[in-house]
C-alpha atoms as a PDB file:
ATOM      1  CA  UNK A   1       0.000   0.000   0.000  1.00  0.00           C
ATOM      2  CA  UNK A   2       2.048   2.863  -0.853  1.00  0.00           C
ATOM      3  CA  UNK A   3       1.533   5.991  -2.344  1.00  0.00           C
ATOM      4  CA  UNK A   4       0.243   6.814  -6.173  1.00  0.00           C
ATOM      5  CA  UNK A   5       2.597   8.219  -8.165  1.00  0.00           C
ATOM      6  CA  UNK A   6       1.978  11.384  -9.273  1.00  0.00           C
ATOM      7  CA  UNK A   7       3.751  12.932 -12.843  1.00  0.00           C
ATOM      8  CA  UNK A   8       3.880  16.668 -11.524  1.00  0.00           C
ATOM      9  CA  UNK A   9       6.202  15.901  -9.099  1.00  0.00           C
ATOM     10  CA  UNK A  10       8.552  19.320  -8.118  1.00  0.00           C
ATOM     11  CA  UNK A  11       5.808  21.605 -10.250  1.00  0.00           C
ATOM     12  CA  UNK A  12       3.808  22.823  -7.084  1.00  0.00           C
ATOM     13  CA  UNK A  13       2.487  26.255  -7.039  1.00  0.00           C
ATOM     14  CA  UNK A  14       2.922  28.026  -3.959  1.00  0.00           C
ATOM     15  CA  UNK A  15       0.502  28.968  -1.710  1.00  0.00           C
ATOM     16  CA  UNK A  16      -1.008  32.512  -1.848  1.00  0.00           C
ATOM     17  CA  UNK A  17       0.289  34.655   0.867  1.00  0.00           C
ATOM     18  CA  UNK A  18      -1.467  35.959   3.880  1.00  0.00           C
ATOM     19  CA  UNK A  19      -2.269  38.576   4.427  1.00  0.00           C
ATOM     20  CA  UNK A  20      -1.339  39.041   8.535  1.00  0.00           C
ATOM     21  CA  UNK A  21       2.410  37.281   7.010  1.00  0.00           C
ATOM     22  CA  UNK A  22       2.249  40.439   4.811  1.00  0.00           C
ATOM     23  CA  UNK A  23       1.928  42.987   7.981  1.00  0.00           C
ATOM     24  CA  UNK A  24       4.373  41.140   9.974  1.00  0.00           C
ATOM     25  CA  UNK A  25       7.710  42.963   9.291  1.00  0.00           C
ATOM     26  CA  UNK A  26       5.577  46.320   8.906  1.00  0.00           C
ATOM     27  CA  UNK A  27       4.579  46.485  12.490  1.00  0.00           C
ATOM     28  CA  UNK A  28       8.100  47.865  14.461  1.00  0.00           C
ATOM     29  CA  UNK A  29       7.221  50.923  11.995  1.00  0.00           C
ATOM     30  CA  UNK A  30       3.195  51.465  12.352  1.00  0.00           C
ATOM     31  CA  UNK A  31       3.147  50.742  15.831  1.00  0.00           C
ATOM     32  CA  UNK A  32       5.651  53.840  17.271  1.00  0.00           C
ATOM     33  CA  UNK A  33       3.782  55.948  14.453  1.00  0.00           C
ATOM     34  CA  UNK A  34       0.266  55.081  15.296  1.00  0.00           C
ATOM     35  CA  UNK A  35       1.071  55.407  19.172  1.00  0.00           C
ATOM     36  CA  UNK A  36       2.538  58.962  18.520  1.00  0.00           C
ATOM     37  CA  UNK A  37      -1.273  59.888  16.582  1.00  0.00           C
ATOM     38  CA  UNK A  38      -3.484  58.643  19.275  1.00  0.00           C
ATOM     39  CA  UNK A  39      -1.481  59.849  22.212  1.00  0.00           C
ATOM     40  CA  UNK A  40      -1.903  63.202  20.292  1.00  0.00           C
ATOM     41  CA  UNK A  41      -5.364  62.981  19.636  1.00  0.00           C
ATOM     42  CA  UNK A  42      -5.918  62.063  23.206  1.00  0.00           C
ATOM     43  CA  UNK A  43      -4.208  64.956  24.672  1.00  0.00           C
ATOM     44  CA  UNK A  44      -5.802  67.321  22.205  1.00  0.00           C
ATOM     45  CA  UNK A  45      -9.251  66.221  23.438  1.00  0.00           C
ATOM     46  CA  UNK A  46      -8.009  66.645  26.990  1.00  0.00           C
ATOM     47  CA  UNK A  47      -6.697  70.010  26.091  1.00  0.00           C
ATOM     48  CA  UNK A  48     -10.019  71.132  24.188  1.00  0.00           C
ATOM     49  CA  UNK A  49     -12.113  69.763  26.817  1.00  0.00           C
ATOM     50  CA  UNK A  50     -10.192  71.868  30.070  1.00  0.00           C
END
């Protein structure tokens, strides 16, 4: 019982990337810049509101 042979052996397509694999290496960049925006928006609104 072993397994069929199959002729398009070493012809596999690759599998279509993911999309949280794409944001991976993006995030020690967004995430100091993003921060920076909502801890201004946050102290604007405490600013506006005083």
């Amino acid at each position: 019982m072993s397994a069929p042979h199959s002729d398009d052996h070493g012809t596999s397509t690759r599998a279509p990337a993911d999309a949280v694999e794409a944001i991976v290496p993006l995030i020690p960049i967004v995430l100091p810049i993003v921060g920076g925006v909502l801890i201004f928006l946050l102290a604007f609104i405490a600013v506006s509101m005083a």
